[in-house]
C-alpha atoms as a PDB file:
ATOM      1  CA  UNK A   1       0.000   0.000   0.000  1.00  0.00           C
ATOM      2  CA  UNK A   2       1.172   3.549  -0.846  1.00  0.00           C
ATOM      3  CA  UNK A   3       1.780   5.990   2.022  1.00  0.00           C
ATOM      4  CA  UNK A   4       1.191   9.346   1.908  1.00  0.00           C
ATOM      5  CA  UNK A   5       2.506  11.774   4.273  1.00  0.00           C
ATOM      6  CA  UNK A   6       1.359  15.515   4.205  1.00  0.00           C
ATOM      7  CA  UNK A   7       3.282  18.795   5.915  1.00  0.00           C
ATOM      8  CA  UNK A   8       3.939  22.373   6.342  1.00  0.00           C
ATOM      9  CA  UNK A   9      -0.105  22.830   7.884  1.00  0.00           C
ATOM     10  CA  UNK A  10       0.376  25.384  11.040  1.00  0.00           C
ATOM     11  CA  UNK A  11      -1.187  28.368  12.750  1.00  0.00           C
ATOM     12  CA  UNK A  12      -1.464  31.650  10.599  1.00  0.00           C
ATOM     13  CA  UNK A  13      -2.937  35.361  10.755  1.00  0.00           C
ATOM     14  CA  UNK A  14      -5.544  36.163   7.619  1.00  0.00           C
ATOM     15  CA  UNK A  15      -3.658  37.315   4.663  1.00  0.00           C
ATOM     16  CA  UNK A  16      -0.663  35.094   5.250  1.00  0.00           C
ATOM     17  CA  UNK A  17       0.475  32.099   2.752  1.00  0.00           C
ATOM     18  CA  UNK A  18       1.408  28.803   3.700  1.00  0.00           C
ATOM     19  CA  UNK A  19       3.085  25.958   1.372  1.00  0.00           C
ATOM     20  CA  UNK A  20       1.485  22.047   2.102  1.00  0.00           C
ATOM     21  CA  UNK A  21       3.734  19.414   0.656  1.00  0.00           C
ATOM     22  CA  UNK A  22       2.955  15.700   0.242  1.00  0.00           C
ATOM     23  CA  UNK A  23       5.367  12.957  -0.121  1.00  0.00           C
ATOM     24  CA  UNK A  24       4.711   9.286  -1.308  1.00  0.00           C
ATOM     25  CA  UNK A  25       6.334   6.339   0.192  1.00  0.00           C
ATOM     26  CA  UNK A  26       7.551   4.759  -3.101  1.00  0.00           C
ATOM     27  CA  UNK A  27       7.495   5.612  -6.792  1.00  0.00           C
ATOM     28  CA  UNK A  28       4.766   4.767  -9.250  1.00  0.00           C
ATOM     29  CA  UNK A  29       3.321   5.611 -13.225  1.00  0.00           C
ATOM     30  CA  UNK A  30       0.099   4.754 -12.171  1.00  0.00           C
ATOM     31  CA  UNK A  31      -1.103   7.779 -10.242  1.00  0.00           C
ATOM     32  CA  UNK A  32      -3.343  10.151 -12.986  1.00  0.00           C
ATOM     33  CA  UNK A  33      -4.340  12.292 -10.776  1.00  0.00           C
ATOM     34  CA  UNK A  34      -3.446  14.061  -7.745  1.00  0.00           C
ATOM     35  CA  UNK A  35      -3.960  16.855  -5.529  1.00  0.00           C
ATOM     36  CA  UNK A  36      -5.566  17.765  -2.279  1.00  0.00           C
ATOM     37  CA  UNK A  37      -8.894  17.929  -0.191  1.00  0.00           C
ATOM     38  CA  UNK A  38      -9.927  19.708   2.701  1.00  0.00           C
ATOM     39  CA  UNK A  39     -12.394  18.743   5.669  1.00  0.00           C
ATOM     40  CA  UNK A  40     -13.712  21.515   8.056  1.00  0.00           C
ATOM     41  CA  UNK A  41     -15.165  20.538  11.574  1.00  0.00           C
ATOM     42  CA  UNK A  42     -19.449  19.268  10.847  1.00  0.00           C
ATOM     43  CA  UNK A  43     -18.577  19.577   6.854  1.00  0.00           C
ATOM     44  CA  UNK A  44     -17.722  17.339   3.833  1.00  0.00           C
ATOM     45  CA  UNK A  45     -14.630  16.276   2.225  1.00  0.00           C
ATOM     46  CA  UNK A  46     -13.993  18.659  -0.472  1.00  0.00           C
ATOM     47  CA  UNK A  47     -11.232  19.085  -3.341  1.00  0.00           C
ATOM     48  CA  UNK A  48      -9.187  21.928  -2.735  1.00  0.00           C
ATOM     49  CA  UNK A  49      -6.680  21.380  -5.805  1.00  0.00           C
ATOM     50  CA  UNK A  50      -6.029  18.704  -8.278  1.00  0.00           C
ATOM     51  CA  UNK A  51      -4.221  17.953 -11.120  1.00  0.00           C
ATOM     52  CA  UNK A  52      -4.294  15.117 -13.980  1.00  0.00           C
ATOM     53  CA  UNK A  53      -0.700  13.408 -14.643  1.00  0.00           C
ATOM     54  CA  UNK A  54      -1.762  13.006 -17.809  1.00  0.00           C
ATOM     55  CA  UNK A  55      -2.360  16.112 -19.623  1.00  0.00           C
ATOM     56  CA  UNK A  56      -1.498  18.616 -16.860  1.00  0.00           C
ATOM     57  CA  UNK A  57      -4.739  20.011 -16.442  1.00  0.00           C
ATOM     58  CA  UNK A  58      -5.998  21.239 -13.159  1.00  0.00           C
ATOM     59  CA  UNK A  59      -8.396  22.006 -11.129  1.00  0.00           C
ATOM     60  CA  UNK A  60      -9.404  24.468  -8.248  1.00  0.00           C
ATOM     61  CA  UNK A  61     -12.138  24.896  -5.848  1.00  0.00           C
ATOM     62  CA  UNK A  62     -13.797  28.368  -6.834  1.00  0.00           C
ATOM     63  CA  UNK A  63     -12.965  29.174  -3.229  1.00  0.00           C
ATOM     64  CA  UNK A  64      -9.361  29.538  -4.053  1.00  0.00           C
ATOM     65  CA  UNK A  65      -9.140  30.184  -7.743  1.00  0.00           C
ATOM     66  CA  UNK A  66      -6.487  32.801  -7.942  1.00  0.00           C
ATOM     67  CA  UNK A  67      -5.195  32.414  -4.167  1.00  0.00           C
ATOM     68  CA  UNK A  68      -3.975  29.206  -4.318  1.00  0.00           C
ATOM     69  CA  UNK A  69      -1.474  27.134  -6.598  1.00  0.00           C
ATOM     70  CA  UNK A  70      -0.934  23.230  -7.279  1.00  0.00           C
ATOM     71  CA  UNK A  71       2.626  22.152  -7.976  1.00  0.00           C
ATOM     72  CA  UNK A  72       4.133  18.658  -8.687  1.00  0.00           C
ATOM     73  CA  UNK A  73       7.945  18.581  -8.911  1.00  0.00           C
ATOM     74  CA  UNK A  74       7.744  14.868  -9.351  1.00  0.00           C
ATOM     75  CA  UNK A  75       5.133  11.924  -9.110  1.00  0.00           C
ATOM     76  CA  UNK A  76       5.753  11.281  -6.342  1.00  0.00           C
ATOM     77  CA  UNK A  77       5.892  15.053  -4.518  1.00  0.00           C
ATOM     78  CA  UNK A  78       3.359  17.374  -4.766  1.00  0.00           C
ATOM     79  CA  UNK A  79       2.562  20.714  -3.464  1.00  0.00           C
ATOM     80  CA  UNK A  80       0.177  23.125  -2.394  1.00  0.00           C
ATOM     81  CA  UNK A  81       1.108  27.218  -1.648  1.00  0.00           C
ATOM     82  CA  UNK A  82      -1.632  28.764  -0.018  1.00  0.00           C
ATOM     83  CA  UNK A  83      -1.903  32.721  -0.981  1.00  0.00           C
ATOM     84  CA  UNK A  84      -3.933  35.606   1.097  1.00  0.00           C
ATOM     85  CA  UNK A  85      -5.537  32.657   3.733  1.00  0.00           C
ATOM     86  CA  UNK A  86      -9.191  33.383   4.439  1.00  0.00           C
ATOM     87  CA  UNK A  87     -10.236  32.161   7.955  1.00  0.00           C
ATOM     88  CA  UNK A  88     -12.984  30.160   6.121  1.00  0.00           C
ATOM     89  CA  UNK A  89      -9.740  27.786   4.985  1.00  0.00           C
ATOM     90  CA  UNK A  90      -9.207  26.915   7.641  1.00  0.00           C
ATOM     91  CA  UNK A  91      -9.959  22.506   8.522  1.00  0.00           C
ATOM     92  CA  UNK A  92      -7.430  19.588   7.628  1.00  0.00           C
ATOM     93  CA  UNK A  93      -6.075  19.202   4.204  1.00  0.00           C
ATOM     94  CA  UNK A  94      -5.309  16.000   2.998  1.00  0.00           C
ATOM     95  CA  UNK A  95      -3.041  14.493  -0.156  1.00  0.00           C
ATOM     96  CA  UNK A  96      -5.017  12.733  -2.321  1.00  0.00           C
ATOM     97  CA  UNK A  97      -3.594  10.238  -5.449  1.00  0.00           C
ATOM     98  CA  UNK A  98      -5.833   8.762  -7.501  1.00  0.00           C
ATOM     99  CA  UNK A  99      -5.292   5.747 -10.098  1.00  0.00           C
ATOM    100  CA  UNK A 100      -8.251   6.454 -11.689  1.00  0.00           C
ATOM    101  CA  UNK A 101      -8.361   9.188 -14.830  1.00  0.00           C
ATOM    102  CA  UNK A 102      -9.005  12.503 -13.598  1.00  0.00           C
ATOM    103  CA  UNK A 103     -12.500  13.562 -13.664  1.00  0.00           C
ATOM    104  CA  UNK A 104     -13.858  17.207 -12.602  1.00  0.00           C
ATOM    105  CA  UNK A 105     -14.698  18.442  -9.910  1.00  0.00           C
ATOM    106  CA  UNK A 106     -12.825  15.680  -7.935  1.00  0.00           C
ATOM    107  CA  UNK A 107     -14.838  13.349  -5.486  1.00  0.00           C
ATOM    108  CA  UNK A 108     -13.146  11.853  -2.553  1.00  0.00           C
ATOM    109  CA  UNK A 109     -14.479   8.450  -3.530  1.00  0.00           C
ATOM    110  CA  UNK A 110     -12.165   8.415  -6.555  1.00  0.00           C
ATOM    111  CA  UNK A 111      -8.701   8.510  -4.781  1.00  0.00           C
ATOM    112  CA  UNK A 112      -7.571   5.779  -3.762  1.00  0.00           C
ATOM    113  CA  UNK A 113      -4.529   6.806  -1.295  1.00  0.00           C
ATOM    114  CA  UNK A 114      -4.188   9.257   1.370  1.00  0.00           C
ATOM    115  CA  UNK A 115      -1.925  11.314   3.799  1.00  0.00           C
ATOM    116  CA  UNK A 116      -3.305  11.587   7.501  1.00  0.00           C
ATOM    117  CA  UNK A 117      -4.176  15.022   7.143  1.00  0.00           C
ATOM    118  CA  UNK A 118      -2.008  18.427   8.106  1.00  0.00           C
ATOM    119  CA  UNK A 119      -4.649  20.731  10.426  1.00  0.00           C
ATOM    120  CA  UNK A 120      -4.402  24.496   8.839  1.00  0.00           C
ATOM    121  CA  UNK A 121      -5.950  27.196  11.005  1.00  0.00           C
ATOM    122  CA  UNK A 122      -6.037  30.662  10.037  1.00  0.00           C
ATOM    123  CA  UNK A 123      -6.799  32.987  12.700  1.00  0.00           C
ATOM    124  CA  UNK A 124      -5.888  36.230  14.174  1.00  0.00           C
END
């Protein structure tokens, strides 16, 4: 089984930026798409960010279209910076891959592997 491991979650003021990576225990072709999800206290599992390994495209949550940005530097890292933090992002943020073709907007159900989940609270 693949392990994911997420970091870089933390404590910050509205208006600050944070940078979530996500790290997979061993290499594989087979993830197509990837990205990350977000779960706030009473709410649903939501897609935050994702991206297909196949053609590149992406896709963001229209709560953080132009605030936030989905990286990959290889298949098996991933990243997520975080611009002008609302305090409405705040909840847990998970790393998501996904053998499955990408298919938009993202549902949890799809993704096959996951990190444990990196709390980010934004707060004065």
């Amino acid at each position: 089984q693949v392990q994911l491991a997420e970091s870089g979650g933390g404590l910050v003021p509205p208006g600050g930026s944070l940078r979530l990576s996500c790290a997979a225990s061993e290499f594989t072709s087979d993830y197509y798409a990837i990205g990350w999800f977000r779960q706030a206290p009473g709410k649903e599992r939501e897609a935050v960010s994702c991206i297909s390994t196949i053609d590149g495209d992406s896709y963001y949550a229209d709560s953080v279209k132009g605030r936030f940005i989905i990286s990959r530097e290889n298949a098996n890292t991933m990243y997520l910076r975080m611009n002008n933090l609302k305090p409405e992002d705040t909840g847990v943020y998970f790393c998501a891959y996904s053998t499955e073709v990408a298919w938009w907007p993202p549902r949890p159900e799809h993704y096959r592997y996951w990190g444990q989940g990196t709390q980010v609270t934004v707060s004065s």
